[in-house]
Protein backbone atom coordinates (compact mmCIF):
# COMPACT_ATOMS: atom_id res chain seq x y z
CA UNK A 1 -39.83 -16.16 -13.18
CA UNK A 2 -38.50 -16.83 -9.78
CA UNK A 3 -38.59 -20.75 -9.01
CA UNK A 4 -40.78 -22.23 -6.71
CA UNK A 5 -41.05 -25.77 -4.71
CA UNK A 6 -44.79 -26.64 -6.53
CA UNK A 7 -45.95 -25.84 -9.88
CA UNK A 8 -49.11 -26.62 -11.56
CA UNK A 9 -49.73 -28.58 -14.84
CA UNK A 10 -51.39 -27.70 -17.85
CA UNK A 11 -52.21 -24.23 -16.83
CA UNK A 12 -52.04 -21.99 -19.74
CA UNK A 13 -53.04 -18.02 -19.51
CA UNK A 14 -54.78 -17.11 -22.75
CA UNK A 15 -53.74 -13.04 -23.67
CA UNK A 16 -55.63 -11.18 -25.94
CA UNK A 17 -54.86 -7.82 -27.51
CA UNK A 18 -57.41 -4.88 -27.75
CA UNK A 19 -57.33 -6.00 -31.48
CA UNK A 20 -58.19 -9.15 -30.57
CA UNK A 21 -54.65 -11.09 -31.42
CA UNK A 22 -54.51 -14.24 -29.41
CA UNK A 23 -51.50 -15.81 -27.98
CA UNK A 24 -50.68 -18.57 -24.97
CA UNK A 25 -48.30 -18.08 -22.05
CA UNK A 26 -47.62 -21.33 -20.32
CA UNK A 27 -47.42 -21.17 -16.47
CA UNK A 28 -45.15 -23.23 -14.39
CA UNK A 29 -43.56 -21.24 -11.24
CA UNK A 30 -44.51 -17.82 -9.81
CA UNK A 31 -44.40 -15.43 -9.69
CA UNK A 32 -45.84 -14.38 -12.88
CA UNK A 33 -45.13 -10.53 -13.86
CA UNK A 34 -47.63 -8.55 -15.92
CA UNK A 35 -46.62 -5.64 -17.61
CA UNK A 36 -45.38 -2.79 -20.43
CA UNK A 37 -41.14 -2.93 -20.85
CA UNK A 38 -39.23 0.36 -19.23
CA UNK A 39 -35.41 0.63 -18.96
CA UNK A 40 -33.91 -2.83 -17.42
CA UNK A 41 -37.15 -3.96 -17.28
CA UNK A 42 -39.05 -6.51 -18.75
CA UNK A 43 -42.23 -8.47 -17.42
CA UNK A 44 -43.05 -11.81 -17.70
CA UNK A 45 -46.07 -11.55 -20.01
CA UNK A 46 -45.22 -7.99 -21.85
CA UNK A 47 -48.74 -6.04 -22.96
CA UNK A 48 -47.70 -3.96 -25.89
CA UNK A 49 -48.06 -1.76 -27.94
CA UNK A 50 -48.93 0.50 -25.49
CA UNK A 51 -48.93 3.98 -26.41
CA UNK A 52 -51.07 5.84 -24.48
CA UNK A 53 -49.36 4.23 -21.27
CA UNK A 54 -52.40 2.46 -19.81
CA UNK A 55 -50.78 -0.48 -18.81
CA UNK A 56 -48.27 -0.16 -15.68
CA UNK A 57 -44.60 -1.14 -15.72
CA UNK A 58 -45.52 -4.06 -13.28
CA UNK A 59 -49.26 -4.00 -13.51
CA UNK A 60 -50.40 -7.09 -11.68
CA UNK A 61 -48.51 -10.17 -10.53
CA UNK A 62 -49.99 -13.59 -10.72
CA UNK A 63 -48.23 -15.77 -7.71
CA UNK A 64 -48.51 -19.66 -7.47
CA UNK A 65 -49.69 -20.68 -3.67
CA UNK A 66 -51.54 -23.75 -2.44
CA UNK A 67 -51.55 -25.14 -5.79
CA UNK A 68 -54.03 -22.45 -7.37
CA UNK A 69 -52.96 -19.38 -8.86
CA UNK A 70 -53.94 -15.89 -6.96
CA UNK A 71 -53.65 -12.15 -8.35
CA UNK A 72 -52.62 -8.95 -7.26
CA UNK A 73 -52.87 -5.70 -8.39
CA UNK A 74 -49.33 -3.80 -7.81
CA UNK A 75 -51.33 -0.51 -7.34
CA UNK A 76 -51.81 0.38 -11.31
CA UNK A 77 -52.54 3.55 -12.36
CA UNK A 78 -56.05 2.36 -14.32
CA UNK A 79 -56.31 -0.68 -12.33
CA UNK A 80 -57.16 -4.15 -13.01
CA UNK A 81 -60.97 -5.97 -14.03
CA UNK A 82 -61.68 -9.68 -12.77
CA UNK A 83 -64.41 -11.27 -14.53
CA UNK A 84 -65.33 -14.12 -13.32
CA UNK A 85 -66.60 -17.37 -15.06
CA UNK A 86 -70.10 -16.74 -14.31
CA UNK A 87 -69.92 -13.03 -16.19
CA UNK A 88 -69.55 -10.49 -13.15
CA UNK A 89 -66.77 -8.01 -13.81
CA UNK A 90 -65.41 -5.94 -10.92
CA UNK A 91 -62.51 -4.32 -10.00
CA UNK A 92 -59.33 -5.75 -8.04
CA UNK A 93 -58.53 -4.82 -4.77
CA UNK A 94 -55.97 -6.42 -2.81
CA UNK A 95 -55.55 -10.29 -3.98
CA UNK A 96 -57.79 -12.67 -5.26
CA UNK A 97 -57.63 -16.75 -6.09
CA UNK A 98 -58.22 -17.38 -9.52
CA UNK A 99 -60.15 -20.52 -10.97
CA UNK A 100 -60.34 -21.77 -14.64
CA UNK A 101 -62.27 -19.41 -16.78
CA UNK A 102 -61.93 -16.22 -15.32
CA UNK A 103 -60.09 -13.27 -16.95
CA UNK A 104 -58.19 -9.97 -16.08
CA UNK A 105 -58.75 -7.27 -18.22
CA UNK A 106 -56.23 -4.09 -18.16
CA UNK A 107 -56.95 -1.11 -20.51
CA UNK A 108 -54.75 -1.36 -23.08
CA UNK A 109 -56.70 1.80 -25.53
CA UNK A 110 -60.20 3.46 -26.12
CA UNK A 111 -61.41 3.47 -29.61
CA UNK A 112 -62.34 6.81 -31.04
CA UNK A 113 -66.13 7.15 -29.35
CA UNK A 114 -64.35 6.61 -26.13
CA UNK A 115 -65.06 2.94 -25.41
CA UNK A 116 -62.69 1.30 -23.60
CA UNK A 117 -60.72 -1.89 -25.03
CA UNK A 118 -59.05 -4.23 -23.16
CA UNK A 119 -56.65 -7.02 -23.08
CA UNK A 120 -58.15 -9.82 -21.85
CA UNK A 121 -55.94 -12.26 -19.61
CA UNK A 122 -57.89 -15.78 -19.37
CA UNK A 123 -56.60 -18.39 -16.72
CA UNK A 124 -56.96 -21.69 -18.53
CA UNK A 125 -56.81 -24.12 -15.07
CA UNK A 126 -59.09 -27.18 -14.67
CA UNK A 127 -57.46 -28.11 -11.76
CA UNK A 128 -59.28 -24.75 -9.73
CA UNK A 129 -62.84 -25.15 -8.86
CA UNK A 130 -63.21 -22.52 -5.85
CA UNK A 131 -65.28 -19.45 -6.85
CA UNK A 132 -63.49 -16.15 -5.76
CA UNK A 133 -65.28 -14.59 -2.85
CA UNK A 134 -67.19 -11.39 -3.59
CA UNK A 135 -67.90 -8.72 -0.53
CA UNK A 136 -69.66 -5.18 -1.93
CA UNK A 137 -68.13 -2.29 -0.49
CA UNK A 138 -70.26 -0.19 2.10
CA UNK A 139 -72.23 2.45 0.21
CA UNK A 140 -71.70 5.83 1.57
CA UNK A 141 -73.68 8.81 1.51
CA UNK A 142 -72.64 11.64 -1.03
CA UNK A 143 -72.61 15.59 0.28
CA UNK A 144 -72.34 17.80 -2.57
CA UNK A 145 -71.37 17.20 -6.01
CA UNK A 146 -68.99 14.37 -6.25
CA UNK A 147 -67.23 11.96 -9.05
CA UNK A 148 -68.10 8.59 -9.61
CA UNK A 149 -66.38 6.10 -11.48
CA UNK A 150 -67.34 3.03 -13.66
CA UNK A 151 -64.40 1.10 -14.09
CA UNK A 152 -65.68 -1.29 -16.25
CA UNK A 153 -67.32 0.96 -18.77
CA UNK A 154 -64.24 3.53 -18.20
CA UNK A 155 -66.90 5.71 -17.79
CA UNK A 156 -67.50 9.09 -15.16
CA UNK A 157 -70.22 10.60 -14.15
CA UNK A 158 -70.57 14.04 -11.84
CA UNK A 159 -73.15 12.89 -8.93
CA UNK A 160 -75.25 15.95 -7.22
CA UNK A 161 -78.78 16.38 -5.09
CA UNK A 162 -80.29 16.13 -9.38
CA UNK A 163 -78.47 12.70 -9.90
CA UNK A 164 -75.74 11.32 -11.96
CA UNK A 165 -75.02 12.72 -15.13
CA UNK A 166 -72.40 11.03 -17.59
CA UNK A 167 -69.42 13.20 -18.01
CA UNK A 168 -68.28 13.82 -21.57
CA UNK A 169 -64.77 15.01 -23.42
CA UNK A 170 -62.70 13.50 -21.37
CA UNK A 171 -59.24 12.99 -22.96
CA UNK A 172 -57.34 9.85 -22.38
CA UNK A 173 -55.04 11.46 -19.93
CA UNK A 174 -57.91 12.75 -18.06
CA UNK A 175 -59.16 9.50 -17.46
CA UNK A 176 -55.91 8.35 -16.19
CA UNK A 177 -56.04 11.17 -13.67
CA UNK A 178 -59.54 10.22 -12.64
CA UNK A 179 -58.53 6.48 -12.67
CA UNK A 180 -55.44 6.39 -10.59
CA UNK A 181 -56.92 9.01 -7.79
CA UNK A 182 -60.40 6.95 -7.60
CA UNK A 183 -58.26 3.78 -7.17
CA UNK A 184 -56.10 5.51 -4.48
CA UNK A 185 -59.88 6.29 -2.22
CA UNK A 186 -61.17 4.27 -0.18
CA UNK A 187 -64.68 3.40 0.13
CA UNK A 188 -66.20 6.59 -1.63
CA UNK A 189 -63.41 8.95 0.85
CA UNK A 190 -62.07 11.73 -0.98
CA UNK A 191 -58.41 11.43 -1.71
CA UNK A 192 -55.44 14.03 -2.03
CA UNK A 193 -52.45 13.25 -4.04
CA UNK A 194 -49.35 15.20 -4.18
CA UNK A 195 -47.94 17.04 -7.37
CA UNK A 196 -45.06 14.47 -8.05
CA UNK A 197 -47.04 11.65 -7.12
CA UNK A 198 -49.70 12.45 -10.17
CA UNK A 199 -46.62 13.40 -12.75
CA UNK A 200 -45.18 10.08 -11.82
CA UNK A 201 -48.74 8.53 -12.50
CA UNK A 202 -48.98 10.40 -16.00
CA UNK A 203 -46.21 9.86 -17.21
CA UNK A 204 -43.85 7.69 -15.62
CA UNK A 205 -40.87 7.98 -13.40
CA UNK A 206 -38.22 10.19 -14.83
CA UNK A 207 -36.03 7.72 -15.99
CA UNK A 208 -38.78 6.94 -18.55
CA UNK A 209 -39.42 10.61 -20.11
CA UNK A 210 -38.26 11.38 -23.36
CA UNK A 211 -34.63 13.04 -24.06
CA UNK A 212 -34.82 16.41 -23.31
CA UNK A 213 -38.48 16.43 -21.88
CA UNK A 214 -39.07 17.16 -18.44
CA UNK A 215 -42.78 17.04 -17.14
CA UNK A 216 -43.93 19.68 -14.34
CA UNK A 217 -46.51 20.88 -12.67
CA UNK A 218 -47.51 23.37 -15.46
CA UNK A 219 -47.96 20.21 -17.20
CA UNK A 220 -49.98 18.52 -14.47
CA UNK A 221 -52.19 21.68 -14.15
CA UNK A 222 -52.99 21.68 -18.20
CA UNK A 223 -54.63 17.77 -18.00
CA UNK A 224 -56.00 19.53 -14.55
CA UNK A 225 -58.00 21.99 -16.06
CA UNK A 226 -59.59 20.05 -18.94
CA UNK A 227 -60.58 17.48 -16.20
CA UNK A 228 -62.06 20.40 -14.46
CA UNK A 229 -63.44 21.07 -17.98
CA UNK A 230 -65.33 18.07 -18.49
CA UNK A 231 -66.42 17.54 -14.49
CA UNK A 232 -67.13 20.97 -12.77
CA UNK A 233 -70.11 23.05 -13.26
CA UNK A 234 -68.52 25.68 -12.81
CA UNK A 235 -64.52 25.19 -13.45
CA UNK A 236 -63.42 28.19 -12.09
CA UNK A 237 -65.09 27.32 -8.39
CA UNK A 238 -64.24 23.57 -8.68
CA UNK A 239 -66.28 21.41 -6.01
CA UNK A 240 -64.83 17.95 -7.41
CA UNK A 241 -61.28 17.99 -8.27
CA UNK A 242 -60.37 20.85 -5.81
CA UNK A 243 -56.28 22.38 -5.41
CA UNK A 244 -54.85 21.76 -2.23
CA UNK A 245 -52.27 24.82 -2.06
CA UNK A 246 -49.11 23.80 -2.11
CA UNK A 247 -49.49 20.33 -1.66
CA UNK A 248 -51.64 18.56 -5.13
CA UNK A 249 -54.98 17.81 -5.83
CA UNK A 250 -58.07 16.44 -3.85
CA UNK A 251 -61.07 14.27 -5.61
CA UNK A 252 -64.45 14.27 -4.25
CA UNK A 253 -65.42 10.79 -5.12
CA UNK A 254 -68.77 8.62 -4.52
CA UNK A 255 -68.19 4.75 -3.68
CA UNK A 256 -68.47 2.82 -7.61
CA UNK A 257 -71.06 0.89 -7.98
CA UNK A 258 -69.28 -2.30 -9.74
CA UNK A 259 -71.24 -3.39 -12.95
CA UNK A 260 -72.18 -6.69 -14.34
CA UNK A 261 -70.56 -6.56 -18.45
């Protein structure tokens, strides 16, 4: 952890495993690294096992300012939960100030029925007492079918003019396709990613792949067509996760309505 000129007493962040394994990390200076190890790397507060690859290399950052501790989400694939003390759980854009008792959660597996289990990262700090600010995000009128994600129940659901219907089979890597490209749009806008950009959000930079395994777009498609799979109404005329030639992939995506857990 870098040094810094103030530091806060007695401020403890409480990390809990998927499998419910406890453990304290003391914080003094920031910032604070959050993260799963990679070549010559190594976080601050390391999340593992992780072998699915939910958690990012440098997930989220906790940084000490004005004597109060703020998060920020380095632009994770599957993105970052705040729940705050008084039990609303949304997801994190940009940064946010932290106060004692509220906790990020970062996918760390999904049992076999497809529930989604987190670890849970708890800022012990008596010393905050302002509430985070919450502003809901514009809603914005859906044309066609479209995709919209619950982040907190890791759950999708296809959205047309007969309503949302919860879309099933979805295989871990298809959610982290879904995850990272929802997180990428901005309030309900369709987004387009490139080809390398979604390898490199699958699985990893380069430097990271196994010996001997290189992943290309043949790969990409394959997780691309069971997406299509589970989504589409018709996957051969996909309206939702549609190819831009040449370039990647664009999502049709509705604006997610953030759920209290």
């Amino acid at each position: 952890m870098d040094a810094q000129t103030r530091t806060v007493g007695s401020v403890t962040l409480r990390v809990t495993s998927p499998e419910g394994r406890a453990r304290g990390v003391e914080l003094t200076d920031g910032p604070v690294t959050v993260g799963r190890t990679a070549p010559d790397h190594t976080p601050d507060v390391v999340l593992e096992p992780d072998p699915q690859r939910w958690v990012g290399r440098l997930h989220c950052t906790l940084d000490l300012s004005d004597g109060g501790w703020t998060v920020t989400d380095n632009a994770s694939v599957n993105g970052t939960l705040l729940r705050s003390l008084s039990g609303r759980t949304e997801r994190l854009v940009g940064s946010r100030r932290l106060r004692h008792g509220d906790a990020l959660l970062i996918l760390g597996d999904m049992s076999p029925d497809g529930e989604p289990l987190y670890w849970e990262l708890t800022l012990l700090d008596p010393h905050t007492t302002q509430a985070a600010p919450f502003e809901p995000t514009p809603a914005v009128p859906t044309r066609g079918p479209c995709l919209r994600y619950d982040w907190v129940a890791a759950r999708a659901y296809r959205v047309d003019e007969s309503g949302e219907t919860p879309v099933s089979g979805l295989r871990p890597q298809g959610h982290q396709l879904l995850r990272y490209m929802v997180g990428r749009s901005s309030a309900g806008a369709a987004v387009a990613c490139g080809h390398e950009e979604l390898i490199a959000a699958l699985w990893g930079p380069p430097e990271e792949w196994p010996a001997g395994r290189a992943y290309t777009r043949t790969d990409l498609a394959g997780v691309v067509r069971a997406v299509r799979r589970a989504v589409e109404a018709d996957p051969s005329v996909p309206r939702i996760l549609e190819t831009i030639t040449g370039i990647g992939y664009r999502l049709i995506v509705t604006d997610s309505k953030e759920e209290d857990s």
